[in-house]
C-alpha atoms as a PDB file:
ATOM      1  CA  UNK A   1       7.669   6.082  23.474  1.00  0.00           C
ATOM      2  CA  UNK A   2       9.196   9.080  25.148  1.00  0.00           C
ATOM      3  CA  UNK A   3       9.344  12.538  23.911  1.00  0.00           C
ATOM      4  CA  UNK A   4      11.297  15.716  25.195  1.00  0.00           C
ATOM      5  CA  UNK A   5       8.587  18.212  25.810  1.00  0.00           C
ATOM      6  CA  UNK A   6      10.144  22.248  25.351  1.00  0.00           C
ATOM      7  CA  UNK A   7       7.711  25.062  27.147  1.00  0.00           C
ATOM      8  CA  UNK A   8       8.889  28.281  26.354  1.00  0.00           C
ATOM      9  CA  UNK A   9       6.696  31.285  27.740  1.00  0.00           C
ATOM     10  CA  UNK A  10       6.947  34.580  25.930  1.00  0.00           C
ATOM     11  CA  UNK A  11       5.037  37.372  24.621  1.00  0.00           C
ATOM     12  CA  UNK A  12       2.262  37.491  22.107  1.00  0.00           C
ATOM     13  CA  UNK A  13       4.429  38.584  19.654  1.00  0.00           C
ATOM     14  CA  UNK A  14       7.324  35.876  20.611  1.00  0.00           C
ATOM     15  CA  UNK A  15       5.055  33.443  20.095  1.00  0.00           C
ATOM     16  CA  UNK A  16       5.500  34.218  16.568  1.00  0.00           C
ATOM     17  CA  UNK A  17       8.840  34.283  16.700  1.00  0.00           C
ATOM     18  CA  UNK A  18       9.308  30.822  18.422  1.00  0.00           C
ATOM     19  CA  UNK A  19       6.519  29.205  15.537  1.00  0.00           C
ATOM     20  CA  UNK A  20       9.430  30.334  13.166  1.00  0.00           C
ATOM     21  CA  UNK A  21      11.789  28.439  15.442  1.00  0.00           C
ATOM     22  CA  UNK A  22       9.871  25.808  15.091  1.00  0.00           C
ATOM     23  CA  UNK A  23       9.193  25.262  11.485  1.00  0.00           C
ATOM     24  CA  UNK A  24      12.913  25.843  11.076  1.00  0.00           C
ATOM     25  CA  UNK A  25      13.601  23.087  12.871  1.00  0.00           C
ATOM     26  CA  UNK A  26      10.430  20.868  10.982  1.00  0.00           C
ATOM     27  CA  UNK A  27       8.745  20.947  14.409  1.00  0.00           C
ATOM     28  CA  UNK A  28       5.204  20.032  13.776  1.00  0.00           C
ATOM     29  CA  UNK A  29       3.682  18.777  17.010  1.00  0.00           C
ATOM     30  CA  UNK A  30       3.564  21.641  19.238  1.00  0.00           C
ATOM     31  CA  UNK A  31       0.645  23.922  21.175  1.00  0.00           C
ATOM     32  CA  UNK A  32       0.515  27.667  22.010  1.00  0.00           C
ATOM     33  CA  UNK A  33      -1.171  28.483  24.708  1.00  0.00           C
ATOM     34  CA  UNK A  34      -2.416  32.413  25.219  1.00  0.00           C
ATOM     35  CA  UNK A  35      -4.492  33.606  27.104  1.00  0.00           C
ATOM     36  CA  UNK A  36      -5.541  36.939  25.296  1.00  0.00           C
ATOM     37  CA  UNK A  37      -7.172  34.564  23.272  1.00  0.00           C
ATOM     38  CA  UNK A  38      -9.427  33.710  26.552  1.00  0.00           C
ATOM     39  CA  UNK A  39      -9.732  37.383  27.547  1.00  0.00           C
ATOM     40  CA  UNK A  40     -10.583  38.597  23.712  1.00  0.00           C
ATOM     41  CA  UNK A  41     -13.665  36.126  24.202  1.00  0.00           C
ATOM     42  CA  UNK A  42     -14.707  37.544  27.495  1.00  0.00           C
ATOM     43  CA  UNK A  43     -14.367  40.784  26.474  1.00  0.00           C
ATOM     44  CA  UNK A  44     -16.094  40.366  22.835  1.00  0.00           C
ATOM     45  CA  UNK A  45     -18.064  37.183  23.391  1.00  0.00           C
ATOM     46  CA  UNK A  46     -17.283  36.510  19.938  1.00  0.00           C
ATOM     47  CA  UNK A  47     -17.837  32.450  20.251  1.00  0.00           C
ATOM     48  CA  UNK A  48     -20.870  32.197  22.628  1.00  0.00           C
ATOM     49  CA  UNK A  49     -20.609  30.374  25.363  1.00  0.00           C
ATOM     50  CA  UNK A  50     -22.360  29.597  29.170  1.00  0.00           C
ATOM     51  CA  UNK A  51     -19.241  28.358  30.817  1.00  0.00           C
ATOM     52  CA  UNK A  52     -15.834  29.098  31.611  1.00  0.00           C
ATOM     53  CA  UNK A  53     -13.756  26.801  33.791  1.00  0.00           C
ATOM     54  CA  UNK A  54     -12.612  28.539  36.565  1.00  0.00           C
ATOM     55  CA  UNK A  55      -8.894  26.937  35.903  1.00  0.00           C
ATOM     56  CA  UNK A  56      -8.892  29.192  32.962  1.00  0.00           C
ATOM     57  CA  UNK A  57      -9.505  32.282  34.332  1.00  0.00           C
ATOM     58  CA  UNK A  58      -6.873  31.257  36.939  1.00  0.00           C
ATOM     59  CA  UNK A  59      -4.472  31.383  33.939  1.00  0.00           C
ATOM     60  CA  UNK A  60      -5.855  34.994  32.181  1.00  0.00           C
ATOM     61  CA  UNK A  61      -3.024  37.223  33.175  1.00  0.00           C
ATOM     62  CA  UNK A  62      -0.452  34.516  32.420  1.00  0.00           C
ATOM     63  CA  UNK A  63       2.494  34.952  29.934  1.00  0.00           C
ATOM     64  CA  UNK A  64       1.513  33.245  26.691  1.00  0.00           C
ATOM     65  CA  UNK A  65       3.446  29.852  26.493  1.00  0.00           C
ATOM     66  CA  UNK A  66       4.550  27.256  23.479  1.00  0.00           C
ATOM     67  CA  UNK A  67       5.145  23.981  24.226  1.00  0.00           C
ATOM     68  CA  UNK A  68       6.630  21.263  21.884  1.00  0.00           C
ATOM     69  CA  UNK A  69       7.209  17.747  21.968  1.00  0.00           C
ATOM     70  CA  UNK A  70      10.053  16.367  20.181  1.00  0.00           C
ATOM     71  CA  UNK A  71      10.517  12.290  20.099  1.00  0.00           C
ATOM     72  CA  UNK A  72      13.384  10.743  22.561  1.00  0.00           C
ATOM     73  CA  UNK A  73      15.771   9.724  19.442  1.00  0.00           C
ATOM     74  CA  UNK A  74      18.621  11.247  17.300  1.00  0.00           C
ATOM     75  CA  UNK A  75      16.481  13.287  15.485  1.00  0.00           C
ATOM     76  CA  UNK A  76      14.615  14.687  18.122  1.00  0.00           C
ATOM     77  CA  UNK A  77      17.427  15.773  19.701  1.00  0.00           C
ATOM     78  CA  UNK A  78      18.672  17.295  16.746  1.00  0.00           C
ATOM     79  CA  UNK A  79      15.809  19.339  16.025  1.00  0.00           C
ATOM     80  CA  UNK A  80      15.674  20.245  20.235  1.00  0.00           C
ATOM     81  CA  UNK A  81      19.160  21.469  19.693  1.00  0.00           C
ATOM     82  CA  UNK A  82      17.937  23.558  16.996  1.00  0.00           C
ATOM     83  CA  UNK A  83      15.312  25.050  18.783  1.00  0.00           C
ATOM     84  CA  UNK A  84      17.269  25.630  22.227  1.00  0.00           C
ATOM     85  CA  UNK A  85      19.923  27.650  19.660  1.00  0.00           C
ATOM     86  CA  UNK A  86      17.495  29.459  18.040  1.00  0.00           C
ATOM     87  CA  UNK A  87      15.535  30.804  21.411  1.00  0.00           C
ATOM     88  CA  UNK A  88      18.997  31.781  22.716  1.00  0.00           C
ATOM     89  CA  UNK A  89      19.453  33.705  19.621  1.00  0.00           C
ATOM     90  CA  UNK A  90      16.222  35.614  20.234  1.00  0.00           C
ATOM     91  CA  UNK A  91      17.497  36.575  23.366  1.00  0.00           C
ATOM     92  CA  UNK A  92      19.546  38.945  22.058  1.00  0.00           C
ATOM     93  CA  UNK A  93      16.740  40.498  19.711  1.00  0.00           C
ATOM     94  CA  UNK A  94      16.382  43.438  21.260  1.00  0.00           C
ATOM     95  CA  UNK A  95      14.047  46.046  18.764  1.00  0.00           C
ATOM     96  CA  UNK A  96      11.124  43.788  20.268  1.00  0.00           C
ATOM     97  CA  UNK A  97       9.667  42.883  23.396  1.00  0.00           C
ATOM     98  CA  UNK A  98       9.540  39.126  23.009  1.00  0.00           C
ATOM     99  CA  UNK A  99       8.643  38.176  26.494  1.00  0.00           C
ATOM    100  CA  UNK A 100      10.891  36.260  29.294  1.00  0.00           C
ATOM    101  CA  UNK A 101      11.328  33.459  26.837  1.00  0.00           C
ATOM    102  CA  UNK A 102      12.265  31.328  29.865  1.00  0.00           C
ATOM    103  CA  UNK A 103      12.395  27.602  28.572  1.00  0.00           C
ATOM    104  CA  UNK A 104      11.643  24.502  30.737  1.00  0.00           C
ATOM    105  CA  UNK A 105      12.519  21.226  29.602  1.00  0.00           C
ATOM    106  CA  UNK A 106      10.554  18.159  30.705  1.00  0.00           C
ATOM    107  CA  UNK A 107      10.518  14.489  30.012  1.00  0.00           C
ATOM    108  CA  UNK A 108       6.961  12.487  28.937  1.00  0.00           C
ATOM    109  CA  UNK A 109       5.623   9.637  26.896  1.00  0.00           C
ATOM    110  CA  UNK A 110       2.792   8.291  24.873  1.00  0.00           C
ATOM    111  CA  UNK A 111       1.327   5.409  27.044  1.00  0.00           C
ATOM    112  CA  UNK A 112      -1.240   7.431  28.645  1.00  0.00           C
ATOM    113  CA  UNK A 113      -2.637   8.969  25.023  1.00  0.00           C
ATOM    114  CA  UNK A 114      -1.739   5.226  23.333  1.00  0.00           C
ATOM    115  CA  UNK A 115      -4.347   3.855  25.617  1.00  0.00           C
ATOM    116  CA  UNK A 116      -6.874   5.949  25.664  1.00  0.00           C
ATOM    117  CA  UNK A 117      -7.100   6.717  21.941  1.00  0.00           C
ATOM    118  CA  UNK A 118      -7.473   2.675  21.347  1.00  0.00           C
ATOM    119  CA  UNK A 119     -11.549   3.375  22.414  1.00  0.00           C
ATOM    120  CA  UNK A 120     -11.966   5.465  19.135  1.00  0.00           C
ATOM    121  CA  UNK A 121     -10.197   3.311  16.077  1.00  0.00           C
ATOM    122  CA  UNK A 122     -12.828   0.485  15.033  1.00  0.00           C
ATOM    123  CA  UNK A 123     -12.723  -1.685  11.925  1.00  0.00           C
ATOM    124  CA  UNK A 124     -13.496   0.817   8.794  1.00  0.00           C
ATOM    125  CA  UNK A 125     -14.633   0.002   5.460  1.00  0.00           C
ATOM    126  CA  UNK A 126     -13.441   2.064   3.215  1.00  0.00           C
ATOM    127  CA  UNK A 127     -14.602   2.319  -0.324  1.00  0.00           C
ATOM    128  CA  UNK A 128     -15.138  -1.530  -2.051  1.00  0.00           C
ATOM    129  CA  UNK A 129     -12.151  -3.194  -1.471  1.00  0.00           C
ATOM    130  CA  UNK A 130     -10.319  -2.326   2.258  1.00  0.00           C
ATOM    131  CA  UNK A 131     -11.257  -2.960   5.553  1.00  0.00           C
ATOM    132  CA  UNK A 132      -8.525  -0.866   7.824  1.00  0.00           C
ATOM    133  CA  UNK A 133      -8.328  -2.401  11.559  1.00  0.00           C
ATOM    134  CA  UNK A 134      -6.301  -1.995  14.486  1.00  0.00           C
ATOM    135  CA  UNK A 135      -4.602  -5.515  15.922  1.00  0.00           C
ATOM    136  CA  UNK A 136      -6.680  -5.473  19.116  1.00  0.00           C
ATOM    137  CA  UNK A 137     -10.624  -5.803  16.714  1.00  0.00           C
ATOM    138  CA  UNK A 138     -11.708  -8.918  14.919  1.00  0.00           C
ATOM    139  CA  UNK A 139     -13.054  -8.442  11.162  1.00  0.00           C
ATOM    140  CA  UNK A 140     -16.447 -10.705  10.418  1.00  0.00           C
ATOM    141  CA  UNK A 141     -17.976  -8.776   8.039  1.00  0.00           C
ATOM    142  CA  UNK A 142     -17.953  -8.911   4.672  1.00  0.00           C
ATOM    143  CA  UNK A 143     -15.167 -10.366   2.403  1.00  0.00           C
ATOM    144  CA  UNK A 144     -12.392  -7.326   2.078  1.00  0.00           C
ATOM    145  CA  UNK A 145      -8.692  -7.151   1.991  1.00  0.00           C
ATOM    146  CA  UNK A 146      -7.843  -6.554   5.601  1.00  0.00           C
ATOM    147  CA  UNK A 147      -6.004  -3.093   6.033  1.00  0.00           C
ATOM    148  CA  UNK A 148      -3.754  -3.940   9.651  1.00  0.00           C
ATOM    149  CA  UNK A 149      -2.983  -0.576  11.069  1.00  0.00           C
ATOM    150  CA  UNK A 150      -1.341   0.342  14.467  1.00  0.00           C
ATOM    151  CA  UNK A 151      -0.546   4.302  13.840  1.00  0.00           C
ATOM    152  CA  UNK A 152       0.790   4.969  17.123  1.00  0.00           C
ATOM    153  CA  UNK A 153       1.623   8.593  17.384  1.00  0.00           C
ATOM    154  CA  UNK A 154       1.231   8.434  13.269  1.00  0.00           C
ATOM    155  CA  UNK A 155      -1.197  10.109  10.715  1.00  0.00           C
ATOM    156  CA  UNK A 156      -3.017   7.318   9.461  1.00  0.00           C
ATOM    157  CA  UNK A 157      -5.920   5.558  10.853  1.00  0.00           C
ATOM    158  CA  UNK A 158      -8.166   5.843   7.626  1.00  0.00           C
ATOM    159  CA  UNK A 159     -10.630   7.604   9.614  1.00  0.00           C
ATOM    160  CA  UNK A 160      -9.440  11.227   8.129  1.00  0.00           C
ATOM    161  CA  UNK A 161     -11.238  12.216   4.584  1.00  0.00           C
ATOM    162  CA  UNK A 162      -7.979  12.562   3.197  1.00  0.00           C
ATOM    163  CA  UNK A 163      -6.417   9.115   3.708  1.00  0.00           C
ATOM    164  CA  UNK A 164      -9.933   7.048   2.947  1.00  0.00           C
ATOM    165  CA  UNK A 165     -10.082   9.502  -0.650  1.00  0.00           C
ATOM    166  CA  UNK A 166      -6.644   8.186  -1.405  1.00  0.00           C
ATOM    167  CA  UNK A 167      -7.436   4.546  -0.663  1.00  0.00           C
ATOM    168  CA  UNK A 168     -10.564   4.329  -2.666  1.00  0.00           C
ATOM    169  CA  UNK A 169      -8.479   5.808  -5.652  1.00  0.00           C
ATOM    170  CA  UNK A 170      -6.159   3.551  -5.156  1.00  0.00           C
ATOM    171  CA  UNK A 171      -9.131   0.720  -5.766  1.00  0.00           C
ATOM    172  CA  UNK A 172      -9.677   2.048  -8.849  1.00  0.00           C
ATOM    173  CA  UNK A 173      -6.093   1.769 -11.372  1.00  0.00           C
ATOM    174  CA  UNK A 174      -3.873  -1.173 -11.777  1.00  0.00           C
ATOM    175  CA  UNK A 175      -1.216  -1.545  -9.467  1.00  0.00           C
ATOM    176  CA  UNK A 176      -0.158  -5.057 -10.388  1.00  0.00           C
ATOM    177  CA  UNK A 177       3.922  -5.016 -10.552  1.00  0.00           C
ATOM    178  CA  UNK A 178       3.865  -1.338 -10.378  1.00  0.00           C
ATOM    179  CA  UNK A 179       6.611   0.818  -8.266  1.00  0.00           C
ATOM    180  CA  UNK A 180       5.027   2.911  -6.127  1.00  0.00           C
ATOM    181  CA  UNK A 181       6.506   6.494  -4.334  1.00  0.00           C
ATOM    182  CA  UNK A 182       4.398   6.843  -1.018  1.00  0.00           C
ATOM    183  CA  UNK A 183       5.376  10.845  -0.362  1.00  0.00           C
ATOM    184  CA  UNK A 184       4.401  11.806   3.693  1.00  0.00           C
ATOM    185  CA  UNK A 185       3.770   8.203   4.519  1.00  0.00           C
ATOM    186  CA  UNK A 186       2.723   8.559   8.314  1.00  0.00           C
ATOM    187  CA  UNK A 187       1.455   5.301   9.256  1.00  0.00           C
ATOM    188  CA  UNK A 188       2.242   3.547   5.932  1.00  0.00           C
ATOM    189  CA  UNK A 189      -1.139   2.931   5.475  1.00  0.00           C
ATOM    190  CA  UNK A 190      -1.515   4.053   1.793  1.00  0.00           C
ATOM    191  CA  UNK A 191       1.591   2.370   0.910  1.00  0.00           C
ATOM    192  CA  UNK A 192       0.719  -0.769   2.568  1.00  0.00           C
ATOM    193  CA  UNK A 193      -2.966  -0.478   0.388  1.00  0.00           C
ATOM    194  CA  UNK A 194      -0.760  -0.414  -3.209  1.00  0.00           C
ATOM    195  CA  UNK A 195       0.872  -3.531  -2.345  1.00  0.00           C
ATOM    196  CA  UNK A 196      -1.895  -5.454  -0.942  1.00  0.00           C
ATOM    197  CA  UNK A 197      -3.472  -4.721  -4.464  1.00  0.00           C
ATOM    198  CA  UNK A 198      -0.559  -6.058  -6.297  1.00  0.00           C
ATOM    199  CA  UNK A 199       2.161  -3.161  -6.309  1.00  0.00           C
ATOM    200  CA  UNK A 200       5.970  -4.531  -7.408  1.00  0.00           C
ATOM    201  CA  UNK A 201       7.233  -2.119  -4.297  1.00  0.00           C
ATOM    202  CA  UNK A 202       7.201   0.857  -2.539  1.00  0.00           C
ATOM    203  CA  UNK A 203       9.389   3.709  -0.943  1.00  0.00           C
ATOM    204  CA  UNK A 204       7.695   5.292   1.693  1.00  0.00           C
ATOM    205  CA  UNK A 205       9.290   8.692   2.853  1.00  0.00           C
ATOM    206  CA  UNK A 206       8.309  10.896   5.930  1.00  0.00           C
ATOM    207  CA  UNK A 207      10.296  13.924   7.401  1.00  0.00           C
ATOM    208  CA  UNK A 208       9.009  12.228  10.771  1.00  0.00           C
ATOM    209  CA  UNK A 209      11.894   9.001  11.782  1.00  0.00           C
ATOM    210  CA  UNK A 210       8.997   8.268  14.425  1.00  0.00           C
ATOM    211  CA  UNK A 211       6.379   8.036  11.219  1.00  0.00           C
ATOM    212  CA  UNK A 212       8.801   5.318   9.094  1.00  0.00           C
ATOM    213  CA  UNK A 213       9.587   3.406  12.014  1.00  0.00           C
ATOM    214  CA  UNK A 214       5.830   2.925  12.734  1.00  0.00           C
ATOM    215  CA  UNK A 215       5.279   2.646   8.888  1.00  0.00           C
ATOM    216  CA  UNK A 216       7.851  -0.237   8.475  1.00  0.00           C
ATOM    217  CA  UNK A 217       6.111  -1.851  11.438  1.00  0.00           C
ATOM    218  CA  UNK A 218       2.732  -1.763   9.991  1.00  0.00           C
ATOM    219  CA  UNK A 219       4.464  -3.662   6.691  1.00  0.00           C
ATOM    220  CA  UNK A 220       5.364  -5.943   9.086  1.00  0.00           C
ATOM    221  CA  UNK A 221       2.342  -6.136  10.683  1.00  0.00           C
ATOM    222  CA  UNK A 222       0.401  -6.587   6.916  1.00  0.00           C
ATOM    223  CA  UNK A 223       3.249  -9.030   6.009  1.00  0.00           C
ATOM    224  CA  UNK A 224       4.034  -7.230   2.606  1.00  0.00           C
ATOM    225  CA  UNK A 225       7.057  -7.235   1.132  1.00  0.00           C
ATOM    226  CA  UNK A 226       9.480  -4.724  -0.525  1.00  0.00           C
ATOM    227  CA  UNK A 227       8.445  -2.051   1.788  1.00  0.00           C
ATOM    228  CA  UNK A 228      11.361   0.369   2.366  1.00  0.00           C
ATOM    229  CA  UNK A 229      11.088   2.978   4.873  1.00  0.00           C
ATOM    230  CA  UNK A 230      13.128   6.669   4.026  1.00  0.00           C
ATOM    231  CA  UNK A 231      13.182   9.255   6.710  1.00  0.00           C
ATOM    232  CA  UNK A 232      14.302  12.882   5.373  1.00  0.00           C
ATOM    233  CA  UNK A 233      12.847  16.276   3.325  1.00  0.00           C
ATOM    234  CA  UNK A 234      12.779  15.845  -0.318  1.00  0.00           C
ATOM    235  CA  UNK A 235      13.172  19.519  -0.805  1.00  0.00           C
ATOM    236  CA  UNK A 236      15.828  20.036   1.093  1.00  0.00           C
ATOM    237  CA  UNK A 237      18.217  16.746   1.841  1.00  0.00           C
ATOM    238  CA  UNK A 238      20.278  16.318  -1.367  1.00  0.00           C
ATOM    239  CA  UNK A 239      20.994  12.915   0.024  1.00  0.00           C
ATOM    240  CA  UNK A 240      17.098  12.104   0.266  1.00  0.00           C
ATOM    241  CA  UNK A 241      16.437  13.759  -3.028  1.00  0.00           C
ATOM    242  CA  UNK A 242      18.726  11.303  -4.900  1.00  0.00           C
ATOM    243  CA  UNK A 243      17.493   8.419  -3.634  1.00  0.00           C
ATOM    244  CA  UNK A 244      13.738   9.077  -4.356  1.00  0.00           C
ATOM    245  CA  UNK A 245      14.670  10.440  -7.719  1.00  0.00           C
ATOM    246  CA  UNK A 246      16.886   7.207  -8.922  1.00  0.00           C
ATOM    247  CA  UNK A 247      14.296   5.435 -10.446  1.00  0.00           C
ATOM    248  CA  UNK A 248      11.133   5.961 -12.192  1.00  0.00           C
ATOM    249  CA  UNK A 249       7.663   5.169 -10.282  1.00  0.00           C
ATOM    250  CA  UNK A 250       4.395   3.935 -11.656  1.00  0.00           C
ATOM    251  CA  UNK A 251       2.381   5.496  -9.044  1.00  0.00           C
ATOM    252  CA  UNK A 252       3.023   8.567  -6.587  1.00  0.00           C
ATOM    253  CA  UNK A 253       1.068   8.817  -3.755  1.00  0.00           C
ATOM    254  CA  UNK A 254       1.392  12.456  -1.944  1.00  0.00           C
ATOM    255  CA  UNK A 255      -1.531  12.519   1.294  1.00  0.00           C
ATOM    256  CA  UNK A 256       0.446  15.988   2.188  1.00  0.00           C
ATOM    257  CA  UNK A 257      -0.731  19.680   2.139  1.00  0.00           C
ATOM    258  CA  UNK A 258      -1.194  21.824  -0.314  1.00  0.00           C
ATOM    259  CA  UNK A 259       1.824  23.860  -0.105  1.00  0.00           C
ATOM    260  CA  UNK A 260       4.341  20.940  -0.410  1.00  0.00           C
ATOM    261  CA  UNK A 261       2.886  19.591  -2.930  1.00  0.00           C
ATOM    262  CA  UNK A 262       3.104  22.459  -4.943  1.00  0.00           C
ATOM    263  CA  UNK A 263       6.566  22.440  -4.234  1.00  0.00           C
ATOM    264  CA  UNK A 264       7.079  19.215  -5.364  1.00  0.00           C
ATOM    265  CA  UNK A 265       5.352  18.820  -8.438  1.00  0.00           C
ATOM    266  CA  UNK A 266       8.470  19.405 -10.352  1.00  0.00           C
ATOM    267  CA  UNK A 267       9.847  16.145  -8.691  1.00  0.00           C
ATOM    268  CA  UNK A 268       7.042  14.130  -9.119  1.00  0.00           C
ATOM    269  CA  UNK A 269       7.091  15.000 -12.994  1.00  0.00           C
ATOM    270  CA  UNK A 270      10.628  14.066 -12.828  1.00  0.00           C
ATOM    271  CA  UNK A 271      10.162  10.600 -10.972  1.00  0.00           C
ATOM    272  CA  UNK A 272       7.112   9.571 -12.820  1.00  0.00           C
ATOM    273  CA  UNK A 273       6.691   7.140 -15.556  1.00  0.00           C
ATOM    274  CA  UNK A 274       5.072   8.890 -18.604  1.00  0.00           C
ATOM    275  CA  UNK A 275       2.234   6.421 -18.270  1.00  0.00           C
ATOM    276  CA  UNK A 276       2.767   6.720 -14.768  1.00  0.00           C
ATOM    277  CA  UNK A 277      -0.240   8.195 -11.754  1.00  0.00           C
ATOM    278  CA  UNK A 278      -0.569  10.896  -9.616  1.00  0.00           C
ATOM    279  CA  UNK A 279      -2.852  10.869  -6.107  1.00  0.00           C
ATOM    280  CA  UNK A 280      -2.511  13.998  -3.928  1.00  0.00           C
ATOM    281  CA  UNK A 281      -4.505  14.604  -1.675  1.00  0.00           C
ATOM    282  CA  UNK A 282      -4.980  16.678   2.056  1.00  0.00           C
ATOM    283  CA  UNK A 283      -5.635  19.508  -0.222  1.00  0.00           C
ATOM    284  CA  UNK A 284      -8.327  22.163   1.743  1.00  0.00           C
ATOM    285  CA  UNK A 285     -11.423  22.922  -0.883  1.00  0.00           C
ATOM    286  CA  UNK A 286     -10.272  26.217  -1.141  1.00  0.00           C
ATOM    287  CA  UNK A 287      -6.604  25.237  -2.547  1.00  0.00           C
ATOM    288  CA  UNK A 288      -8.149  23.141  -4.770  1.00  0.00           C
ATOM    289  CA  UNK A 289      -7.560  25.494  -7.830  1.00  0.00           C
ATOM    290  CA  UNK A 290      -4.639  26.499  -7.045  1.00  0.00           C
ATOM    291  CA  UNK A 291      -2.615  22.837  -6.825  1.00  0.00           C
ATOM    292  CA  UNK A 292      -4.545  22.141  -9.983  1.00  0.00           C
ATOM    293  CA  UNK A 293      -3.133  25.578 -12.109  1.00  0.00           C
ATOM    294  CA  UNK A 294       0.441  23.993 -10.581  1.00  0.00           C
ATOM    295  CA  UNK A 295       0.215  20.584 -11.816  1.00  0.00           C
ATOM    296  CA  UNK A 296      -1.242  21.526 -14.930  1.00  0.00           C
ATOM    297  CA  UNK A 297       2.015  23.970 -14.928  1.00  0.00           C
ATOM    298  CA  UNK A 298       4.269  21.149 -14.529  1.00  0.00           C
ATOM    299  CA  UNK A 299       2.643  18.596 -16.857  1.00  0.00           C
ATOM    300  CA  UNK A 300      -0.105  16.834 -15.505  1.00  0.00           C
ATOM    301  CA  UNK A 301      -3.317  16.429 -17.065  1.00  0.00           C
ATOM    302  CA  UNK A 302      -6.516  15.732 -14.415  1.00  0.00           C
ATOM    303  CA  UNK A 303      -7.965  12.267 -14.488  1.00  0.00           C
ATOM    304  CA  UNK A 304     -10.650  12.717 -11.367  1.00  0.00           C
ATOM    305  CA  UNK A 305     -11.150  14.422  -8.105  1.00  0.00           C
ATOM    306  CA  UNK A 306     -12.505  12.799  -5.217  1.00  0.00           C
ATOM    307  CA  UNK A 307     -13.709  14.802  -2.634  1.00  0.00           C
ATOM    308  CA  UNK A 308     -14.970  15.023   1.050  1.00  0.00           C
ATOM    309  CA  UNK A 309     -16.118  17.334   4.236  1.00  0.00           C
ATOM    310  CA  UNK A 310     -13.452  19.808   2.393  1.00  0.00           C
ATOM    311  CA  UNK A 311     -11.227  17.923   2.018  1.00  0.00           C
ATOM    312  CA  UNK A 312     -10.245  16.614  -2.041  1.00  0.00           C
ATOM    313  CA  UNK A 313      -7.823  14.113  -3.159  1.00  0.00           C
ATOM    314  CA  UNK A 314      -6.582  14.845  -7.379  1.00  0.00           C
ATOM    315  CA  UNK A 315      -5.737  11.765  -9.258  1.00  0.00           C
ATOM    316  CA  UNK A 316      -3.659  12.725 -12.859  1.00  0.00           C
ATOM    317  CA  UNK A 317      -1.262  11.571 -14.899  1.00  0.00           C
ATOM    318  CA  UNK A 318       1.589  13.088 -17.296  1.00  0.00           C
ATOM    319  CA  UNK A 319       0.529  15.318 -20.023  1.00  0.00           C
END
């Protein structure tokens, strides 16, 4: 796949600016290169260390760069639009020194890092029930339901804590006939689990259109059906919010961030059935009280918490 890739080099403190840029626009894969970060560790030798490449210290007295990557489709280009607008508009800020901001624009794609990431996704079992597996392996171990996931430029591989804590809660209630709201899908993969234990259907909803085309591809791939695929934020599409709030779910499954799901508690007490099930999870250890004070807040009484290098996964229903 290709993707537009945006360098902008600025100032340390327009770096900050253009991150705002960014998340205005729902930019989320993007780098920032400085390097006062390199020079703060030579000076304070903070992180030890016994070698520097030389390229590096090439690059010292450099001006501080971000560089984005935006997919080669319509919303891409929307959101590169955004961003282009919103660094000409910074242009003219003038009570700062935000740098050159000079912006290159650059075509790439994937194939390089869609090879070479192949070498590190293996069959994985995951808790009693799934085996998740790329296309290219071969499953002969023991008797599992085979999890069939290719996520591409996608979170999802099962490999991260949070998605295998979500799976193996999964394992544990009754899906059978049961709607199911897959919140943040990435790859598809947990929605693709509920069905493959018995769920009626499921909407699976990313702000990412790169995420629910791979997610619909992976239903495909798992031959499920009743897999629907909606690209667009909740929170902030009123067109998006009506269509995940039109019906009632049995099961919400939210592999997010703390902060969003937070946010959309209030919707997921709304959309849930009152005998209905809650899994959130890429919650950090130390958020961990604080989604729970907001979900108990907004209705939900705790059920279990699963949780892993850090990272927990809740698991409630309505109060």
């Amino acid at each position: 796949m290709k993707f537009h890739k945006i360098t902008v080099h600025a100032s340390s403190l327009g770096v900050e600016f253009i991150q705002g840029v960014l998340m205005g626009a729902e930019a989320e894969c993007f780098e920032i290169i400085d390097p006062t970060d390199l020079q703060e560790l030579l000076d304070t030798q903070y992180v030890p260390f016994d070698y520097v490449d030389d390229a590096l210290l090439e690059t010292k007295d450099d001006e501080p760069m971000v560089r984005v990557y935006l997919a080669d489709n319509s919303q891409g280009r929307e959101k590169m639009e955004f961003i282009l607008e919103g660094i000409e508009a910074l242009r003219n800020e003038t009570e700062f020194d935000l740098g050159s901001l000079k912006t290159e624009i650059s075509e790439t794609d994937d194939s390089e890092w869609a090879d070479n990431w192949k070498e590190f996704f293996h069959p994985l079992p995951i808790g009693n029930s799934f085996v998740v597996k790329p296309t290219w392996e071969d499953w002969e171990g023991e008797d599992r339901i085979v999890l069939e996931i290719d996520p591409e430029s996608s979170f999802g591989s099962g490999q991260h804590e949070t998605t295998s804590l979500c799976l193996e809660a999964l394992e544990d209630i009754s899906l059978e006939g049961v709607s199911v709201l897959d919140m943040g899908c990435g790859s598809g993969i947990l929605g693709i689990g509920a069905l493959l234990l018995g769920a009626k259907d499921v909407l699976a909803v990313d702000i990412d259109k790169n995420a629910v085309d791979i997610a619909v591809k992976n239903a495909n791939l798992n031959k499920v059906e009743n897999f629907e695929g909606l690209c667009g934020n909740t929170l902030a599409d009123q067109g998006v919010y009506e269509k995940v709030t039109s019906k009632k779910y049995g099961v919400i499954l939210a592999n997010i961030v703390a902060d969003v799901i937070i946010a959309m508690a209030p919707t997921f007490k709304k959309v849930l059935e009152d005998d209905g099930i809650l899994i959130c999870s890429g919650i950090i250890s130390p958020r961990k009280g604080e989604v729970l004070t907001s979900l108990a807040e907004n209705g939900f009484a705790l059920t279990g918490i699963g949780e892993k290098n850090d990272w927990v996964a809740i698991t409630c229903t309505k109060a």
